[in-house]
C-alpha atoms as a PDB file:
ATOM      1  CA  UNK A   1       0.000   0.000   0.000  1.00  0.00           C
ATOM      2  CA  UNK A   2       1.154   3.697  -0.802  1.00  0.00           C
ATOM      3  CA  UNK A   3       1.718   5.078   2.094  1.00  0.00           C
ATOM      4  CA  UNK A   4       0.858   8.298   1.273  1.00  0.00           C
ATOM      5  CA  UNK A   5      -2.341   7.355  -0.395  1.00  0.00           C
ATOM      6  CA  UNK A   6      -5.435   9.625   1.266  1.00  0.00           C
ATOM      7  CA  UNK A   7      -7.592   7.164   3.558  1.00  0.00           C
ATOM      8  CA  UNK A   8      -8.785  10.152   6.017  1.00  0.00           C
ATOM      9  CA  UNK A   9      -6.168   9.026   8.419  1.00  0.00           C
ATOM     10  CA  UNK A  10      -2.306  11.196   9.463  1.00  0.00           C
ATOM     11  CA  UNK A  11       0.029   8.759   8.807  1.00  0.00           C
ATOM     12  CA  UNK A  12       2.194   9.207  11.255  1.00  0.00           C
ATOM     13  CA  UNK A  13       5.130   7.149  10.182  1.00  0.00           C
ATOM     14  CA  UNK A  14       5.023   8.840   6.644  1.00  0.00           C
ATOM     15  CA  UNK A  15       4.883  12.454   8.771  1.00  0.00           C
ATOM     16  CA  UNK A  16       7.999  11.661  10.538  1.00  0.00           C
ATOM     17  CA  UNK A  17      10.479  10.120   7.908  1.00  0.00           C
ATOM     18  CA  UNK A  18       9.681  13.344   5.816  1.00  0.00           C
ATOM     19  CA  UNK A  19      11.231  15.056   8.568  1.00  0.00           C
ATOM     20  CA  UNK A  20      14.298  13.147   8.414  1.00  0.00           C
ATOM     21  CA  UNK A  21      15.420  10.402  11.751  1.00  0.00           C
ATOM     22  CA  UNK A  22      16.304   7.449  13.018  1.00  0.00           C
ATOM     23  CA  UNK A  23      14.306   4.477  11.939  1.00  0.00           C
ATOM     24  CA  UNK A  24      13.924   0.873  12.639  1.00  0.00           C
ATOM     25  CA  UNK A  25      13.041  -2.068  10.761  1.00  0.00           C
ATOM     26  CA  UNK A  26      12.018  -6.022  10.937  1.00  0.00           C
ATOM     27  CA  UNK A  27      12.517  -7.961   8.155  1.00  0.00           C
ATOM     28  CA  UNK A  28      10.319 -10.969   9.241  1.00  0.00           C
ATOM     29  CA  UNK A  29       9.626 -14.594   7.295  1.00  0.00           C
ATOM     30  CA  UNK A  30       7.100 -15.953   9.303  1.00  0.00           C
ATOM     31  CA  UNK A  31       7.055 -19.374   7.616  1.00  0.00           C
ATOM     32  CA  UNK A  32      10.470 -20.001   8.116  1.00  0.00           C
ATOM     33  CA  UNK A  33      11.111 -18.166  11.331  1.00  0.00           C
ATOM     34  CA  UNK A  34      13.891 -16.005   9.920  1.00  0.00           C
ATOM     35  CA  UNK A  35      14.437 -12.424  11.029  1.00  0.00           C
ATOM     36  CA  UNK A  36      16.255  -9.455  10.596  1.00  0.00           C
ATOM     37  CA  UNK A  37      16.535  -6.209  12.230  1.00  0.00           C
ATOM     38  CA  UNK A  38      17.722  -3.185  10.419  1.00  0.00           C
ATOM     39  CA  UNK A  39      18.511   0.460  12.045  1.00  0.00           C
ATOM     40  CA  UNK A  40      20.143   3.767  11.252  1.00  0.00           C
ATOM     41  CA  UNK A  41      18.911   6.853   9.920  1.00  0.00           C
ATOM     42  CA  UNK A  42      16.352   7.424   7.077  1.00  0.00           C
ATOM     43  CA  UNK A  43      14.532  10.032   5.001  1.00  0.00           C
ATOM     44  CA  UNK A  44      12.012  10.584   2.085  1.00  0.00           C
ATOM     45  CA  UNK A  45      13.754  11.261  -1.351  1.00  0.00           C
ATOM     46  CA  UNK A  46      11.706  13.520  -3.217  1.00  0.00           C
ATOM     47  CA  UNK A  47      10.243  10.839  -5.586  1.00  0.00           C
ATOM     48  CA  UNK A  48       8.900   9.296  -2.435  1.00  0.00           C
ATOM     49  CA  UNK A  49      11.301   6.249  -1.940  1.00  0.00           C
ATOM     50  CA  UNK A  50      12.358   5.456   1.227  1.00  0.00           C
ATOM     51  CA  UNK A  51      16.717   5.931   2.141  1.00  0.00           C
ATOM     52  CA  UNK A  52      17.514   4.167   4.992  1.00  0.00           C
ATOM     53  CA  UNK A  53      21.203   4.477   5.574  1.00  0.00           C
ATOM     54  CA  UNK A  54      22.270   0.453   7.274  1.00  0.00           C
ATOM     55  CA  UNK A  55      23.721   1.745  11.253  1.00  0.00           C
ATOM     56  CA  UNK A  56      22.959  -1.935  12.936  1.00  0.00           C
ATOM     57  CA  UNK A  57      22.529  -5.169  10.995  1.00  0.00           C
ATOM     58  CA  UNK A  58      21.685  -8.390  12.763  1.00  0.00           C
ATOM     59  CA  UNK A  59      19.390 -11.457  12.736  1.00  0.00           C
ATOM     60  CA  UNK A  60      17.768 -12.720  15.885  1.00  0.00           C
ATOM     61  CA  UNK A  61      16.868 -16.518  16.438  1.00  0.00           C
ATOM     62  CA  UNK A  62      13.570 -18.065  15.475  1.00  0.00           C
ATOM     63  CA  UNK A  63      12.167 -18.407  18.747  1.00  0.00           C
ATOM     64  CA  UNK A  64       8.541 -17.297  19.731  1.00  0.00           C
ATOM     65  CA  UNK A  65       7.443 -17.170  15.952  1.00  0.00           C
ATOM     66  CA  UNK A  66       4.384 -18.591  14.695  1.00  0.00           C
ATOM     67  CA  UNK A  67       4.470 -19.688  11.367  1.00  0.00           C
ATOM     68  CA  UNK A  68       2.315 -18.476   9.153  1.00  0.00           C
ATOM     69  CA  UNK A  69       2.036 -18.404   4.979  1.00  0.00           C
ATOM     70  CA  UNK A  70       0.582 -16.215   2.911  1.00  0.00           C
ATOM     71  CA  UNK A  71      -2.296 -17.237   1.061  1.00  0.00           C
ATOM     72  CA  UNK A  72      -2.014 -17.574  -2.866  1.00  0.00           C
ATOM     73  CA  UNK A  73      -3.583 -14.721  -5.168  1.00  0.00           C
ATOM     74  CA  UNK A  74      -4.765 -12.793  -1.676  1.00  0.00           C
ATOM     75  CA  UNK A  75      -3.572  -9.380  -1.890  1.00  0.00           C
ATOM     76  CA  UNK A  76      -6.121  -6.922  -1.594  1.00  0.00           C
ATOM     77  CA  UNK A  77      -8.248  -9.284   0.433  1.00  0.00           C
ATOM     78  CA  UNK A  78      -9.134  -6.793   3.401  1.00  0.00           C
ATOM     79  CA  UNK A  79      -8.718  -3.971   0.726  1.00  0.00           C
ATOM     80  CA  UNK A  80     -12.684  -2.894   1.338  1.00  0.00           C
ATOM     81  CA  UNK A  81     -12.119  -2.462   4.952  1.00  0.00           C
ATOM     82  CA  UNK A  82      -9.850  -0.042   4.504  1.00  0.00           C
ATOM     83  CA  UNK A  83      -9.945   3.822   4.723  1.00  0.00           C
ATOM     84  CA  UNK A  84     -11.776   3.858   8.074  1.00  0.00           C
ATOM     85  CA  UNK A  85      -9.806   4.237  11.789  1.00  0.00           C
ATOM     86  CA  UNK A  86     -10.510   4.755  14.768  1.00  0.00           C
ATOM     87  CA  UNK A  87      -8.517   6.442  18.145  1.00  0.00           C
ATOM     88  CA  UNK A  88      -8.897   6.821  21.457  1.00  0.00           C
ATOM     89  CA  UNK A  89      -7.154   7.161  24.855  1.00  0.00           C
ATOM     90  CA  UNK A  90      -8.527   3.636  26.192  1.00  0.00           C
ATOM     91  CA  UNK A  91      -9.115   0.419  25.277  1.00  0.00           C
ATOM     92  CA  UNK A  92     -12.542  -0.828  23.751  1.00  0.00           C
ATOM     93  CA  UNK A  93     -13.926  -4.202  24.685  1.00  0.00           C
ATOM     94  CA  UNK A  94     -13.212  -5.507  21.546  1.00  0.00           C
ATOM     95  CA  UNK A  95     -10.109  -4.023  21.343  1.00  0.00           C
ATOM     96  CA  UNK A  96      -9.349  -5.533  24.411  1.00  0.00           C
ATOM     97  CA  UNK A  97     -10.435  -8.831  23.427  1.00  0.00           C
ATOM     98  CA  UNK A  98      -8.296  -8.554  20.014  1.00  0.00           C
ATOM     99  CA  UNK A  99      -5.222  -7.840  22.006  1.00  0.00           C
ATOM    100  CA  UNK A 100      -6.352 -11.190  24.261  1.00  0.00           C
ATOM    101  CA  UNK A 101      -6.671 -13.355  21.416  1.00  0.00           C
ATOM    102  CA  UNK A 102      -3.490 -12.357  19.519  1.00  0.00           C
ATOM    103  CA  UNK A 103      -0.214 -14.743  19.089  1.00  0.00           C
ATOM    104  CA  UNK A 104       2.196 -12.112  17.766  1.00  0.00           C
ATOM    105  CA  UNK A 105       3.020  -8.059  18.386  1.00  0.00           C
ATOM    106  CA  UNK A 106       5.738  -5.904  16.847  1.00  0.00           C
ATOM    107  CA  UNK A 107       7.599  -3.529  19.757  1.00  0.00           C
ATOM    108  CA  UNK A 108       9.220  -0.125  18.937  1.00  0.00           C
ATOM    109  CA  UNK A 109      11.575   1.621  21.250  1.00  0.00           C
ATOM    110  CA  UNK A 110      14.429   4.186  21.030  1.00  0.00           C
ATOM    111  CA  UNK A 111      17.107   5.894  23.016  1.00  0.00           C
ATOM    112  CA  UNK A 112      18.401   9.063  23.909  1.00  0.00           C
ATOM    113  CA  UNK A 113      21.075   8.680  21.167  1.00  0.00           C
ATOM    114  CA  UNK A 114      18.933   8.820  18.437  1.00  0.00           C
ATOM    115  CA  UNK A 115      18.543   5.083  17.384  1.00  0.00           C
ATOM    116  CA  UNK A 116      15.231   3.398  16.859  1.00  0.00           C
ATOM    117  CA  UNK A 117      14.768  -0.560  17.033  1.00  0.00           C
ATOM    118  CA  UNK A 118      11.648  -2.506  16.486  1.00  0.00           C
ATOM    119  CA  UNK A 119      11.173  -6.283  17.307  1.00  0.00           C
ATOM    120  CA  UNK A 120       9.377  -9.387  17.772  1.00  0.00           C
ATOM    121  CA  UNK A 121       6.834 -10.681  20.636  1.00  0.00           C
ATOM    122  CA  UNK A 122       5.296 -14.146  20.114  1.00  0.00           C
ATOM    123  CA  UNK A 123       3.195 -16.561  22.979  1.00  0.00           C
ATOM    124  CA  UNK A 124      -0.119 -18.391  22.487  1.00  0.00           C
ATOM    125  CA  UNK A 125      -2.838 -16.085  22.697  1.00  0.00           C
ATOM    126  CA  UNK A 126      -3.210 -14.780  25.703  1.00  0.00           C
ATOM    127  CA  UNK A 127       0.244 -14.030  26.598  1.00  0.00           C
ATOM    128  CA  UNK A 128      -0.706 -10.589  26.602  1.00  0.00           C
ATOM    129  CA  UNK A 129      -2.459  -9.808  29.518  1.00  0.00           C
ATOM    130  CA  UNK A 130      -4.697  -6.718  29.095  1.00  0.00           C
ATOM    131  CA  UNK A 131      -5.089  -5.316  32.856  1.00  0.00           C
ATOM    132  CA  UNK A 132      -7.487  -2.241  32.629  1.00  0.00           C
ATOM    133  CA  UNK A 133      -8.532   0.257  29.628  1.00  0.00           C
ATOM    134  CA  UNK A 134      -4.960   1.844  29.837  1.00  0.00           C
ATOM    135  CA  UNK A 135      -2.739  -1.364  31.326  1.00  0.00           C
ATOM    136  CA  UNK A 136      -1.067  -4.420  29.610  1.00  0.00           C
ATOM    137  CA  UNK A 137       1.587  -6.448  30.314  1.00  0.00           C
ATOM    138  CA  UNK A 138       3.473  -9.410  29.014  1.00  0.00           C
ATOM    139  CA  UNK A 139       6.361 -11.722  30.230  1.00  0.00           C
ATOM    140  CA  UNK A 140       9.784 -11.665  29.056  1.00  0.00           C
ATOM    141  CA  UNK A 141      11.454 -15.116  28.424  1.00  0.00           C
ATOM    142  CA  UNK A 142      14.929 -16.301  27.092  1.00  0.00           C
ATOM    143  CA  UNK A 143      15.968 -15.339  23.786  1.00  0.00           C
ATOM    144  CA  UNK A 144      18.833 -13.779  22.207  1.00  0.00           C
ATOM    145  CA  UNK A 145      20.690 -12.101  24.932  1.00  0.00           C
ATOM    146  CA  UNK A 146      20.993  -8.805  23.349  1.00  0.00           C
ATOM    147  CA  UNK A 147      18.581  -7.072  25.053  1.00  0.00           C
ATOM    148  CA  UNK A 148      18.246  -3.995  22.691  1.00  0.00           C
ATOM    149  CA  UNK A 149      14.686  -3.634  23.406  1.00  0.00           C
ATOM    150  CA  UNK A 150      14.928  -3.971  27.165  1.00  0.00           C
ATOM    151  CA  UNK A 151      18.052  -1.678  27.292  1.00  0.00           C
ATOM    152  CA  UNK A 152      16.286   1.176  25.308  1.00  0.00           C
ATOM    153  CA  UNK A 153      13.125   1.068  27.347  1.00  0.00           C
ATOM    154  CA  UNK A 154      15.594   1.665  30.385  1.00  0.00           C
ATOM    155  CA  UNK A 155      17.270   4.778  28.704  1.00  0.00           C
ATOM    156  CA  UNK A 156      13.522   5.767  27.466  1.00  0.00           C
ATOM    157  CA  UNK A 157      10.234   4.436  28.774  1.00  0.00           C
ATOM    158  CA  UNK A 158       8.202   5.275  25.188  1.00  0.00           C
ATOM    159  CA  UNK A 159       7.670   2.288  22.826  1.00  0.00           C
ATOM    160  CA  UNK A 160       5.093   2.029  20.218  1.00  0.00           C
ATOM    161  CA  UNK A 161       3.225  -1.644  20.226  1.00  0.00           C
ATOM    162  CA  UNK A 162       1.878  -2.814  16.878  1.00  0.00           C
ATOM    163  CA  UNK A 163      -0.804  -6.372  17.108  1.00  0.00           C
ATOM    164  CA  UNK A 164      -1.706  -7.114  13.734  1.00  0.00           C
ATOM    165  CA  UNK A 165      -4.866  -9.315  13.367  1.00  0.00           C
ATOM    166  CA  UNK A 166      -4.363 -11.795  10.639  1.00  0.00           C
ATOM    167  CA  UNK A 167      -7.860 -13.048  10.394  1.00  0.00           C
ATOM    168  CA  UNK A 168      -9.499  -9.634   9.636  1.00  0.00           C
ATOM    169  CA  UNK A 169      -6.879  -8.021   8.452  1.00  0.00           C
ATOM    170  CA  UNK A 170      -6.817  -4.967  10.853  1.00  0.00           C
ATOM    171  CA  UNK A 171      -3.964  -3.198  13.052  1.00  0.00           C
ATOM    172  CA  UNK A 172      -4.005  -1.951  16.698  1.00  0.00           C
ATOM    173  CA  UNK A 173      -1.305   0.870  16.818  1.00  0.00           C
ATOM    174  CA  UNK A 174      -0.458   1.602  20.228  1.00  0.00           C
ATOM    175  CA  UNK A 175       1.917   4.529  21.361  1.00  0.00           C
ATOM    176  CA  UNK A 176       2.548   5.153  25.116  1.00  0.00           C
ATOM    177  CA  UNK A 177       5.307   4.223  28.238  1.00  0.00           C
ATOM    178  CA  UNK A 178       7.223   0.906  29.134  1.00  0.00           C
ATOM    179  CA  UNK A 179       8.475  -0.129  31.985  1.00  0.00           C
ATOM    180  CA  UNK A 180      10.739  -3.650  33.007  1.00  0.00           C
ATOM    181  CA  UNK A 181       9.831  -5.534  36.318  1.00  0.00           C
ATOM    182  CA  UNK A 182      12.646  -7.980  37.604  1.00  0.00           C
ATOM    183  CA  UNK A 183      10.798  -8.545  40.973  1.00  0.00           C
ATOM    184  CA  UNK A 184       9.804 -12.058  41.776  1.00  0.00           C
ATOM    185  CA  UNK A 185       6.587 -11.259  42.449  1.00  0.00           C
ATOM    186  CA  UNK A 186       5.690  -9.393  38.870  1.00  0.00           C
ATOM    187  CA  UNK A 187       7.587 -12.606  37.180  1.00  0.00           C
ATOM    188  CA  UNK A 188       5.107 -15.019  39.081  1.00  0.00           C
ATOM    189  CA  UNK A 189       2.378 -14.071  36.902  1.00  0.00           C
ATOM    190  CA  UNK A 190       4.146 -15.207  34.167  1.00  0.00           C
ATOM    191  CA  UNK A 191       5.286 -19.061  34.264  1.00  0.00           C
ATOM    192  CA  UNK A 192       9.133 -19.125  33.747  1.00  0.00           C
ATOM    193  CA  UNK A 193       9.373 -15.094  32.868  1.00  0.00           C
ATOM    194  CA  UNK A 194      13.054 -13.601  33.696  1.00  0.00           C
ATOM    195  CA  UNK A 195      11.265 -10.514  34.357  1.00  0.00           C
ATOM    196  CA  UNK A 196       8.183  -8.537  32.806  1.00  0.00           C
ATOM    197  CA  UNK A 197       7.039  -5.290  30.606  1.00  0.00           C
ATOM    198  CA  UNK A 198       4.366  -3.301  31.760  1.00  0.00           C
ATOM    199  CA  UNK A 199       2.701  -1.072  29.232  1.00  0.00           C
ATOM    200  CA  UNK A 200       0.748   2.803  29.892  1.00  0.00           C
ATOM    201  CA  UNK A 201      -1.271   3.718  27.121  1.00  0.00           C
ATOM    202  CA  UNK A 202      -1.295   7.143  25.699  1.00  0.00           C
ATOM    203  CA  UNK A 203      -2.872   6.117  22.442  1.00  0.00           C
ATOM    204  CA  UNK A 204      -4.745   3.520  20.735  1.00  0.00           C
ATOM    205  CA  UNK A 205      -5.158   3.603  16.437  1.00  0.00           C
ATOM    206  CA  UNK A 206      -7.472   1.074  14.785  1.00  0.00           C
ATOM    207  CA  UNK A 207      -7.094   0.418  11.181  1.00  0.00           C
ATOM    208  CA  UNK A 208      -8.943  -1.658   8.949  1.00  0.00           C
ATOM    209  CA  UNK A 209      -7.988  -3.645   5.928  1.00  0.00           C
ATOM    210  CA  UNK A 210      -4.062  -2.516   6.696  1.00  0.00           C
ATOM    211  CA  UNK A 211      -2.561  -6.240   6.563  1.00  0.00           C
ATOM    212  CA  UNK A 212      -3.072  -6.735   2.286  1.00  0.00           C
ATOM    213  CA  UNK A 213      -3.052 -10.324   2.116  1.00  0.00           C
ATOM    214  CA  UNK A 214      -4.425 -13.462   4.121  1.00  0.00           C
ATOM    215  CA  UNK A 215      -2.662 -15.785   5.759  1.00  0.00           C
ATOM    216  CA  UNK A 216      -2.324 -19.242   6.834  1.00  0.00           C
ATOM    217  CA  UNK A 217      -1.749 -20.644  10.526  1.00  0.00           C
ATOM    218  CA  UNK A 218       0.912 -23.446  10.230  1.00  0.00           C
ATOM    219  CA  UNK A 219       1.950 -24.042  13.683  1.00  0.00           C
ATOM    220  CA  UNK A 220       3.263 -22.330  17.098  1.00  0.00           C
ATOM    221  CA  UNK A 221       6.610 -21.671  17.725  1.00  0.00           C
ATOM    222  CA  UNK A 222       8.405 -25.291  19.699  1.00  0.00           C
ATOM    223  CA  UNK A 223       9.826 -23.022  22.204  1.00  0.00           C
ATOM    224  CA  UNK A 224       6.737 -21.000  24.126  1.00  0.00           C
ATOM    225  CA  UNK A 225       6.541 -22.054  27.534  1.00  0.00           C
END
């Protein structure tokens, strides 16, 4: 999709690479588990492709992904649910439920130095735990040891959450403040957690028909807990 094509909605992401900054990108293959995270600065060139000059470079392992494959001769198949969103300051019900039922979300973070990093979060639904209109939280479990994510959400507490629903097709943006729990009690909640992520939100974005193909459910990932 063009992201500068008129739906009624700001894009926000489109606003802020015109302006020039740091950006952060996953290269994900869910049927094969492979990713790749790619960060440095970016801007707009004036024919409207995207620069992105390469800053960090690395793959992660394949835990916590579900594999999924997209379905044959599908693109465009939410295409007439799109051009209407929604925001708000609070979760809906439904919203809610959504974020209950999901298997995978896409994290955002920064730090003070100017880089931006987005990666991977994958559990069998309900590994999010949705505690109040303005509340999640989710645990954080073994994985590559790099702890990019974790160490920019020290340095600065705002992340923006991304749970894309695969079945309909439609995107909950999220945008508000982070926060890591090591205490015993905050991991208990989660069953073999090294510590957890609780989540403030400032602002919830619903969009409709944003994920342009369908996709398949192969399996979970051999290594949720």
């Amino acid at each position: 999709r063009d992201p500068r094509r008129d739906t009624g909605e700001k894009n926000i992401a489109w606003t802020n690479l015109t302006a020039g900054g740091p950006l952060g990108v996953l290269a994900i293959n869910l049927a094969e588990r492979r990713r790749l995270r790619i960060n440095g600065p970016a801007m707009v060139e004036p024919k409207g492709a995207i620069r992105l000059t390469v800053e960090e470079f690395f793959g992660n392992c394949p835990k916590y992904i579900q594999a999924r494959t997209a379905e044959e001769h599908s693109y465009g198949a939410f295409e007439e649910a799109a051009g209407s969103f929604s925001s708000g300051d609070a979760f809906t019900e439904a919203q809610g439920e959504t974020i209950r039922s999901v298997d995978t979300f896409f994290l955002a973070s920064r730090n003070p130095g100017g880089g931006a990093d987005v990666s991977h979060r994958g559990g069998r639904p309900g590994f999010v735990n949705v505690e109040g209109a303005q509340r999640l939280s989710w645990g954080d479990f073994s994985g590559n040891g790099m702890f990019q994510t974790l160490g920019n959400i020290l340095l600065d507490t705002h992340v923006g959450l991304v749970f894309p629903d695969f079945q309909r097709g439609s995107v909950l943006q999220l945008t508000g403040r982070a926060k890591v729990l090591d205490d015993p009690q905050s991991c208990a909640a989660f069953a073999g957690a090294e510590r957890v992520v609780e989540f403030e939100l400032d602002e919830v974005r619903e969009s409709p028909g944003r994920i342009p193909v369908g996709w398949n459910f192969l399996s979970y990932s051999p290594f949720l807990p």
